[in-house]
C-alpha atoms as a PDB file:
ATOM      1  CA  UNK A   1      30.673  52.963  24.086  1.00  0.00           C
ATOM      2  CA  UNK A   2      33.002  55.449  21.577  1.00  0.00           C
ATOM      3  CA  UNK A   3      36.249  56.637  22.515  1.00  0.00           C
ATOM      4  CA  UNK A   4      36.082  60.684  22.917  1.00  0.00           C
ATOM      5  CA  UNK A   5      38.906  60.650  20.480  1.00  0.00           C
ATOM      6  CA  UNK A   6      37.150  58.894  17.571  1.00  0.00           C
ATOM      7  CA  UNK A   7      35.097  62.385  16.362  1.00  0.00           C
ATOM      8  CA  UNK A   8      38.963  64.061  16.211  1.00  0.00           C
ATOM      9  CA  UNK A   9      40.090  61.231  13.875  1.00  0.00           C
ATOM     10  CA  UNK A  10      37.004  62.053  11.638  1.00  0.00           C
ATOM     11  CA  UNK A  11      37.435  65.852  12.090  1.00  0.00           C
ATOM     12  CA  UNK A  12      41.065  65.617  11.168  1.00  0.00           C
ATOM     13  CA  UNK A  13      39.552  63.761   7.135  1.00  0.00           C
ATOM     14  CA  UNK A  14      36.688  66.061   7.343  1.00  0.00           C
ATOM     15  CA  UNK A  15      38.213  68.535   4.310  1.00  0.00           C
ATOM     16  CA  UNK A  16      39.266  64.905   2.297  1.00  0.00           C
ATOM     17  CA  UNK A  17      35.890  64.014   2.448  1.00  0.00           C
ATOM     18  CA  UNK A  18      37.151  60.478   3.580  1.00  0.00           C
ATOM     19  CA  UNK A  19      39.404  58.827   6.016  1.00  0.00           C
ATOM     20  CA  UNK A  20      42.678  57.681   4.665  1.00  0.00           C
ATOM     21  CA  UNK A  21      43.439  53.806   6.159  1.00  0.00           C
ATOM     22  CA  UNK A  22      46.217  54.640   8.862  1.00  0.00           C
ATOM     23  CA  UNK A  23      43.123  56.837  10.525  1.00  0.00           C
ATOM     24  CA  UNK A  24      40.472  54.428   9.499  1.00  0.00           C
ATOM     25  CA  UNK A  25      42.290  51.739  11.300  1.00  0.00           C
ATOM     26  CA  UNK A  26      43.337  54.156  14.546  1.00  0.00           C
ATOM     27  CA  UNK A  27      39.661  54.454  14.942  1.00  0.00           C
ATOM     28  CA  UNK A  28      38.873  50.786  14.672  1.00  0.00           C
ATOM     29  CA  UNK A  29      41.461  50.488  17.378  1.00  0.00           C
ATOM     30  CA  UNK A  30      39.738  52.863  19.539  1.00  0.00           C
ATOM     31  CA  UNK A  31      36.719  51.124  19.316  1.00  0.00           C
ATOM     32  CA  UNK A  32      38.439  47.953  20.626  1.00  0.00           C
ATOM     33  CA  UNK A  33      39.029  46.136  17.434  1.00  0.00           C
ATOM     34  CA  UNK A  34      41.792  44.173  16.538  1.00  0.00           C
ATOM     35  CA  UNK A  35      43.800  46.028  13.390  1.00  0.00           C
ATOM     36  CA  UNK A  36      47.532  44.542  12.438  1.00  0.00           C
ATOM     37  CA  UNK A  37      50.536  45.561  13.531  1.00  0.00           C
ATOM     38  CA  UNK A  38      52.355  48.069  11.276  1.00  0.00           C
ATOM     39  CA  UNK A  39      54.397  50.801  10.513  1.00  0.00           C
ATOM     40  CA  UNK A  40      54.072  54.127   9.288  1.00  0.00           C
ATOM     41  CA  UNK A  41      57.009  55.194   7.255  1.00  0.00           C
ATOM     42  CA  UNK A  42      59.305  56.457   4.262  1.00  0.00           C
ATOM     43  CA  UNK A  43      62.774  54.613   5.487  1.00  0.00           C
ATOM     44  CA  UNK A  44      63.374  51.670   4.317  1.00  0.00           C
ATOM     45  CA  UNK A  45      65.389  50.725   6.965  1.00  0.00           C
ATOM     46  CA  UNK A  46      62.400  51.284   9.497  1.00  0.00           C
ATOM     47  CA  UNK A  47      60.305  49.079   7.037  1.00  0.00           C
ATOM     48  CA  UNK A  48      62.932  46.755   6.874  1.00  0.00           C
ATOM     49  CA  UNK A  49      63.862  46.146  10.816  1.00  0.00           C
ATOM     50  CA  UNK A  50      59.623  45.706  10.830  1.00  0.00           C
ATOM     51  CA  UNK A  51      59.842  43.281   8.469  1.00  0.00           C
ATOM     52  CA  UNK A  52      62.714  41.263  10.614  1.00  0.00           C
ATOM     53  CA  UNK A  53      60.639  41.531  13.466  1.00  0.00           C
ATOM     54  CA  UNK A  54      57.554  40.479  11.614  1.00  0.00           C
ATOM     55  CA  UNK A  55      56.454  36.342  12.345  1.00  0.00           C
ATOM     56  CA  UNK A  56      54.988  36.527   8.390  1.00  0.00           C
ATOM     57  CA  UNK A  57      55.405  38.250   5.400  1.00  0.00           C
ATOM     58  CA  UNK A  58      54.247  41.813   5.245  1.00  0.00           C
ATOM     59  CA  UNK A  59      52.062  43.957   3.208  1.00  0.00           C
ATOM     60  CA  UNK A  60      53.034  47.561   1.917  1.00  0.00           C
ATOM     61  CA  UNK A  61      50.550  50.001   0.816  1.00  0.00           C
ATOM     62  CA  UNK A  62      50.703  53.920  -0.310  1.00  0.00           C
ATOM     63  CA  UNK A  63      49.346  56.593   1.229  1.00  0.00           C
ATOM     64  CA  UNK A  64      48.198  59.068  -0.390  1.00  0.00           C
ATOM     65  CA  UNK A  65      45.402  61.823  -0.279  1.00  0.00           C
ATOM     66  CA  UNK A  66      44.866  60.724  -4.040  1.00  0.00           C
ATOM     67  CA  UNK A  67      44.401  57.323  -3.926  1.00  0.00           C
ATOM     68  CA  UNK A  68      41.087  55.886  -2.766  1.00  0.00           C
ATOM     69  CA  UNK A  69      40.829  52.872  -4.344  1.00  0.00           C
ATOM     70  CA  UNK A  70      44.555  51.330  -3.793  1.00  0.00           C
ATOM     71  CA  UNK A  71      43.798  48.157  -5.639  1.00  0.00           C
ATOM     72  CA  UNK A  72      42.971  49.575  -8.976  1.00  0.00           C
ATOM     73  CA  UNK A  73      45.828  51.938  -8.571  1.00  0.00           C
ATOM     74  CA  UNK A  74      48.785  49.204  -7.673  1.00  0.00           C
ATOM     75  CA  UNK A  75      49.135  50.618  -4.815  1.00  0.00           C
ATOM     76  CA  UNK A  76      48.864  47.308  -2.689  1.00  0.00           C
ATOM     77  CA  UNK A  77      51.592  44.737  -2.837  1.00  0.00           C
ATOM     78  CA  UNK A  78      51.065  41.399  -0.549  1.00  0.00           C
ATOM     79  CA  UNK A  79      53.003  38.934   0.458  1.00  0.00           C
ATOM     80  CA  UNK A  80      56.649  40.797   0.970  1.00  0.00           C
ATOM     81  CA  UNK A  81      58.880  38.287   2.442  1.00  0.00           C
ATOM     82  CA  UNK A  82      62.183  39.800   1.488  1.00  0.00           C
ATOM     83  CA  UNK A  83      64.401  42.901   2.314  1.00  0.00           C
ATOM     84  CA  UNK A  84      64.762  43.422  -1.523  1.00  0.00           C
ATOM     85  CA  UNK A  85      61.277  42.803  -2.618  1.00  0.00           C
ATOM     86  CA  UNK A  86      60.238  45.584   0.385  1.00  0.00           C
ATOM     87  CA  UNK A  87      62.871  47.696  -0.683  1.00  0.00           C
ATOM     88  CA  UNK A  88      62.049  47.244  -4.555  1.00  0.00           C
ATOM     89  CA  UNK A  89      58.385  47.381  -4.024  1.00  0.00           C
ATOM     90  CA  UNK A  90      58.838  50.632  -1.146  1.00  0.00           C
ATOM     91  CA  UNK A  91      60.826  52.552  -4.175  1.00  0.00           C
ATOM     92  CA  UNK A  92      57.792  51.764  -6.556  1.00  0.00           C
ATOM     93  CA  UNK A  93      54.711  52.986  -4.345  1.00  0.00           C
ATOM     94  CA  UNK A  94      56.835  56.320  -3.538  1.00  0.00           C
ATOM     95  CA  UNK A  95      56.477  56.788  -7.089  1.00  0.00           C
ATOM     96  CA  UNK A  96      52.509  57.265  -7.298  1.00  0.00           C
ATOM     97  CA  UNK A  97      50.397  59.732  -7.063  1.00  0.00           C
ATOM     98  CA  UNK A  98      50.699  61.870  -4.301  1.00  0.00           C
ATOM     99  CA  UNK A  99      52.000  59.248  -1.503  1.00  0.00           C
ATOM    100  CA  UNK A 100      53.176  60.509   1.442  1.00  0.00           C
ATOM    101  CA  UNK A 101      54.150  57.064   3.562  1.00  0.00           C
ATOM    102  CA  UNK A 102      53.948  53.968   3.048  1.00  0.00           C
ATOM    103  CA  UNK A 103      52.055  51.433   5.478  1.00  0.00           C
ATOM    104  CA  UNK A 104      53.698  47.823   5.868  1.00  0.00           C
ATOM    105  CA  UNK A 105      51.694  46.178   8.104  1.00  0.00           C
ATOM    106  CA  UNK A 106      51.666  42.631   9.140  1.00  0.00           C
ATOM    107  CA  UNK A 107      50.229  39.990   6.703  1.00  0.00           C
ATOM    108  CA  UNK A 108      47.557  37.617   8.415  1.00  0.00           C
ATOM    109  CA  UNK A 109      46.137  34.403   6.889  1.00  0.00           C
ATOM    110  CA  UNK A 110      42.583  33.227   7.627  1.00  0.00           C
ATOM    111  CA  UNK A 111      38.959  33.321   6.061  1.00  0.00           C
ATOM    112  CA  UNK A 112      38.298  37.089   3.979  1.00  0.00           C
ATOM    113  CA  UNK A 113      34.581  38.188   5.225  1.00  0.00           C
ATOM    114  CA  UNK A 114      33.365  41.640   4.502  1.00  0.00           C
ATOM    115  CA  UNK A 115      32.111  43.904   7.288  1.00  0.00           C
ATOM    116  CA  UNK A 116      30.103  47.281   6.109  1.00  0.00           C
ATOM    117  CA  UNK A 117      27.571  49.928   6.847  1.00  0.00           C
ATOM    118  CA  UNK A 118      25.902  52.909   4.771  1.00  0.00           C
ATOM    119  CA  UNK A 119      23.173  55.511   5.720  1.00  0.00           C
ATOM    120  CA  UNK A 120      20.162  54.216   3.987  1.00  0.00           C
ATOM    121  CA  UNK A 121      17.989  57.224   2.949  1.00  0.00           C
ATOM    122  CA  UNK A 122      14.859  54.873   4.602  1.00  0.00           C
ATOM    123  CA  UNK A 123      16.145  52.637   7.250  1.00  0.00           C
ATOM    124  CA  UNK A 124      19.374  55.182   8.440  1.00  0.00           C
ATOM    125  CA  UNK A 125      22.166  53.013   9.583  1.00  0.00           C
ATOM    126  CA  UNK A 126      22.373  49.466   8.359  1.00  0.00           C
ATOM    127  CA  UNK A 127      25.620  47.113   8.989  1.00  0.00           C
ATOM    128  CA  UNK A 128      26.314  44.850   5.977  1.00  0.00           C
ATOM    129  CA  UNK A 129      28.004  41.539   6.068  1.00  0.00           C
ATOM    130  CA  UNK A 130      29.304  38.496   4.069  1.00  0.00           C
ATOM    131  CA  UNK A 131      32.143  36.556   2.395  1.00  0.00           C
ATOM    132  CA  UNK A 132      35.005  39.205   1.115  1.00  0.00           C
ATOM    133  CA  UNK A 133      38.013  39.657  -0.240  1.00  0.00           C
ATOM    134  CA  UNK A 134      37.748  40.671  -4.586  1.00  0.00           C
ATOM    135  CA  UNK A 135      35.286  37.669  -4.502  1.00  0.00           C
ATOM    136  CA  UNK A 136      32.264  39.634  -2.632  1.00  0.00           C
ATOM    137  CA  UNK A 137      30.901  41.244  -5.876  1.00  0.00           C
ATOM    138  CA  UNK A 138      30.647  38.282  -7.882  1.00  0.00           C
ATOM    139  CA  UNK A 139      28.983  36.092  -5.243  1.00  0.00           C
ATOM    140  CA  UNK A 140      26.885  39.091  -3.818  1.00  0.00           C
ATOM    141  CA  UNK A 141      26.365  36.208  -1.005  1.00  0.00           C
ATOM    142  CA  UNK A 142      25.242  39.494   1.903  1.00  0.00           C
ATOM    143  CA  UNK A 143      23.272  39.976   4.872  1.00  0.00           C
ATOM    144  CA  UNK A 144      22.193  43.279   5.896  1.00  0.00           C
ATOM    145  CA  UNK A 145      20.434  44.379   9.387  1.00  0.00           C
ATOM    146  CA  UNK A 146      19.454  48.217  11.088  1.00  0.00           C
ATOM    147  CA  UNK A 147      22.095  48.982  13.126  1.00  0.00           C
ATOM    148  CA  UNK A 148      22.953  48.544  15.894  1.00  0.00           C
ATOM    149  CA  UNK A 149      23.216  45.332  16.099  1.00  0.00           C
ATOM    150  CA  UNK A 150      22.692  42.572  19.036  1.00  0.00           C
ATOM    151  CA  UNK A 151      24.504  39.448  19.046  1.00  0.00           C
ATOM    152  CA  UNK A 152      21.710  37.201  17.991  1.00  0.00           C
ATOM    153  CA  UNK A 153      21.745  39.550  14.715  1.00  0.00           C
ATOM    154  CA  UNK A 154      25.349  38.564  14.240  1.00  0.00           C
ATOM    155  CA  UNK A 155      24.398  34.670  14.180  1.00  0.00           C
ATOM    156  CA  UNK A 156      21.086  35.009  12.463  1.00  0.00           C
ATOM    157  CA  UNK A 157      23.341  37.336   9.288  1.00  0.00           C
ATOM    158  CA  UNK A 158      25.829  34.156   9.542  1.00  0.00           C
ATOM    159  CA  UNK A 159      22.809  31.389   9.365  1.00  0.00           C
ATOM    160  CA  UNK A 160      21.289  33.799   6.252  1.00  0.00           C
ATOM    161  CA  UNK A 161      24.625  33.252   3.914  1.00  0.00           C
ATOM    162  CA  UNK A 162      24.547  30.627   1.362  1.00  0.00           C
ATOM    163  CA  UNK A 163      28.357  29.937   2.158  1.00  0.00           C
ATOM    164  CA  UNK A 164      27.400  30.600   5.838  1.00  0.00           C
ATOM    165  CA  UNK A 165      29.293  26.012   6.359  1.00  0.00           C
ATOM    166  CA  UNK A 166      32.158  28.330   5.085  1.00  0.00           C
ATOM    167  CA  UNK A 167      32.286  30.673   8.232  1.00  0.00           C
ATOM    168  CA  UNK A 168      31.355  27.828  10.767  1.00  0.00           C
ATOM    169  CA  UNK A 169      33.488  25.214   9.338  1.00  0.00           C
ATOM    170  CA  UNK A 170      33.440  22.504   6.944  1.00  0.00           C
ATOM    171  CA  UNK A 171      35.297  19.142   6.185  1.00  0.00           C
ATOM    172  CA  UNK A 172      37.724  19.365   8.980  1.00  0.00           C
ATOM    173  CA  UNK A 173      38.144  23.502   8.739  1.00  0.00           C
ATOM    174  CA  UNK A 174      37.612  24.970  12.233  1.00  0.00           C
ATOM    175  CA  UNK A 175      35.342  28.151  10.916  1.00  0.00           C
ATOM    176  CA  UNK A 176      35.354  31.764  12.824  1.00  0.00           C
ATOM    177  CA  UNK A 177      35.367  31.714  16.621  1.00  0.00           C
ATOM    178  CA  UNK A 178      31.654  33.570  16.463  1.00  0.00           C
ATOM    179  CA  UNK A 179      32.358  34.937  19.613  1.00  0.00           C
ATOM    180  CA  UNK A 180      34.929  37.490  18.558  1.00  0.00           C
ATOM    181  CA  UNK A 181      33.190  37.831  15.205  1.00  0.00           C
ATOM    182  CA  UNK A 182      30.234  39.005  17.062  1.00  0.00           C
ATOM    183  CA  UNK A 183      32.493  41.484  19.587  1.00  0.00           C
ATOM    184  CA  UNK A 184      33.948  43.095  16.543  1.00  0.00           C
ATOM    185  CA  UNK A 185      30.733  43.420  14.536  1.00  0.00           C
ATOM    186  CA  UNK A 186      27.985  44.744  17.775  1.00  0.00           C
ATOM    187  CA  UNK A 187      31.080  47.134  18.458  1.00  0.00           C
ATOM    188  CA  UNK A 188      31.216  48.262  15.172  1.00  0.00           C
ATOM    189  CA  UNK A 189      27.656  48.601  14.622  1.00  0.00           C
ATOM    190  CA  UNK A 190      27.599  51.331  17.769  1.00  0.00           C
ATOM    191  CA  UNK A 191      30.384  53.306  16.298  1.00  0.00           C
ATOM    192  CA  UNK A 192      28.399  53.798  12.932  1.00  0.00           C
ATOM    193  CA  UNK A 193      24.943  54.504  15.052  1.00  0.00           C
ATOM    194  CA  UNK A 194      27.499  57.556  17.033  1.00  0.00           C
ATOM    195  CA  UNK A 195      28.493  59.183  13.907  1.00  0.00           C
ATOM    196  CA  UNK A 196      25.117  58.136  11.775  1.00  0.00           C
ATOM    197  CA  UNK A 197      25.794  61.979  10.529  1.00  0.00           C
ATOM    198  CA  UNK A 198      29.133  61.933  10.158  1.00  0.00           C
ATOM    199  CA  UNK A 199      29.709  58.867   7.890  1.00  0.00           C
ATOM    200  CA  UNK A 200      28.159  57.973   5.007  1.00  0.00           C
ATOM    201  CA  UNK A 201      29.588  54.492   4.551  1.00  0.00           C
ATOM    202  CA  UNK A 202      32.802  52.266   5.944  1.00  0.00           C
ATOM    203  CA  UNK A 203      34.288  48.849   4.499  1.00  0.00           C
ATOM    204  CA  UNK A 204      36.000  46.586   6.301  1.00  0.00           C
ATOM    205  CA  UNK A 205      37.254  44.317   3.549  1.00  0.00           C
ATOM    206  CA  UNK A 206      38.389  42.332   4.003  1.00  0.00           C
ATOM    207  CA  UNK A 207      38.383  41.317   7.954  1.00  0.00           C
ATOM    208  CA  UNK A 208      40.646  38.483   8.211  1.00  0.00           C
ATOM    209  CA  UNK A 209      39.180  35.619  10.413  1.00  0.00           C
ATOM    210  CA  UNK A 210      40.623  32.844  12.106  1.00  0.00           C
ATOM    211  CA  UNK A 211      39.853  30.456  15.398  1.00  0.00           C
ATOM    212  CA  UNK A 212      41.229  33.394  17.360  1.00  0.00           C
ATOM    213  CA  UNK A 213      41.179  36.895  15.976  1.00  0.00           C
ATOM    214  CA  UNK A 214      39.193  38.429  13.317  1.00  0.00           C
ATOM    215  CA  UNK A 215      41.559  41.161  11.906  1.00  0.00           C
ATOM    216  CA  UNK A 216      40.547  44.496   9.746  1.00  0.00           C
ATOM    217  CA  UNK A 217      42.842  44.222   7.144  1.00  0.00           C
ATOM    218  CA  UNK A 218      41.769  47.263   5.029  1.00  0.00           C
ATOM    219  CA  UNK A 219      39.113  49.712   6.219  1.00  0.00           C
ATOM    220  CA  UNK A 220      37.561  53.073   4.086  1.00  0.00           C
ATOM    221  CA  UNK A 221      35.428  55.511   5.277  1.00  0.00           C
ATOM    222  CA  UNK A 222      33.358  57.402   3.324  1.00  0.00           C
ATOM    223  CA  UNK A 223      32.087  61.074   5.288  1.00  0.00           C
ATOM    224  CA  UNK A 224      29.014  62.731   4.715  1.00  0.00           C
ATOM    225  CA  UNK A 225      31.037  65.592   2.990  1.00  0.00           C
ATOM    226  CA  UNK A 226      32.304  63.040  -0.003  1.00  0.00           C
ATOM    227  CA  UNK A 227      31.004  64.356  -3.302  1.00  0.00           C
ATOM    228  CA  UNK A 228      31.036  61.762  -5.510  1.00  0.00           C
ATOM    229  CA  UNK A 229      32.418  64.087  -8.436  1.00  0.00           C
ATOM    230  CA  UNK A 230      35.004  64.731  -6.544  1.00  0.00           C
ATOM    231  CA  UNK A 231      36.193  60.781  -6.091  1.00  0.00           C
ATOM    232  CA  UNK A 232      39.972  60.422  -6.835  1.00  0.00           C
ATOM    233  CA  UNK A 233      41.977  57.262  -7.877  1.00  0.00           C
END
């Protein structure tokens, strides 16, 4: 099932062309995934009292109509653990290119896997997965299946990785509870086969996994009205 409210979220991005993260993540919510807890904000001091309240160091990342790509544009910092590295680092990604909040959200340790879909111009929906994080392009260790997806697709795309001991646990690790790996990824599958017109491709990298909770840490949508020309940052 799809929340009613998940076609406003893409509506609302339709003129961008793609869906800037706060949204992305609103509409993995909606779908009954599990996103972190953060903030939307430009005080510090609201940043700040999130931080206080935080259990872990927080990440901070612009927002800004400008910048797809954060990483290549700096505009990602990890690992904020202090008032006056938030406050430092706040000051910094206010300075880029068109940003308009800043996110801090809630850092969460675990295994990086990457979670994706695209239109193919053949096949139509497919639902890509395998180890993330900036790793996922040298390894190019993926498994890809039409969407949707059941959940014996889910194990049989685990079983097909060549780090796949890496995802069910080896020498003492505990792996990914498969059962909420599979939740997040047959739920996630129907979303893309509801709006197989709308968008032309999503990334969920990376989706932070651990024994209990497999978290979308980052998430970009791509809609059908992206031109390519017209990518920015």
């Amino acid at each position: 099932m799809v929340n009613e409210n998940s076609g406003k979220i893409l509506e609302k991005n339709k003129s961008l062309g793609w869906v800037q993260e706060p949204d992305a993540k609103a509409l993995m919510k909606l779908q009954g995934l599990d996103i972190p807890d953060f903030i939307l904000t430009d005080s510090f001091e609201a940043a700040d009292q999130f931080l206080k309240a935080s259990k872990s160091p927080v990440v901070a990342k612009a927002v800004s109509k400008k910048i797809l790509h954060k990483t290549e544009a700096q505009a990602v910092v990890t690992g904020i653990s202090s008032s006056e590295h938030l406050k430092t680092e706040m000051a910094r990604l206010q300075t880029l290119d068109g940003c308009e909040h800043i996110l801090v959200e809630q850092m969460v340790q675990g295994l990086e896997i990457i979670i994706g879909a695209k239109n193919d111009y053949q096949f139509g929906p497919v639902i890509v997965f395998g180890i993330g994080g900036t790793s996922v392009e040298i390894y190019n260790d993926t498994a890809i299946r039409m969407a949707p997806l059941k959940p014996g697709d889910v194990y049989s795309m685990v079983e097909s990785l060549t780090a796949k001991e890496i995802i069910s646990g080896y020498r003492g690790s505990a792996g990914v509870n498969m059962q909420i790996l599979t939740h997040l990824m047959v739920n996630f599958s129907y979303l893309i086969m509801a709006f197989e017109k709308e968008i032309e491709s999503v990334d969920l990298n990376p989706v932070i996994c651990t024994r209990n909770r497999c978290v979308i840490a980052d998430a970009r949508i791509i809609l059908s009205s992206f031109r390519t020309a017209g990518e920015v940052g």
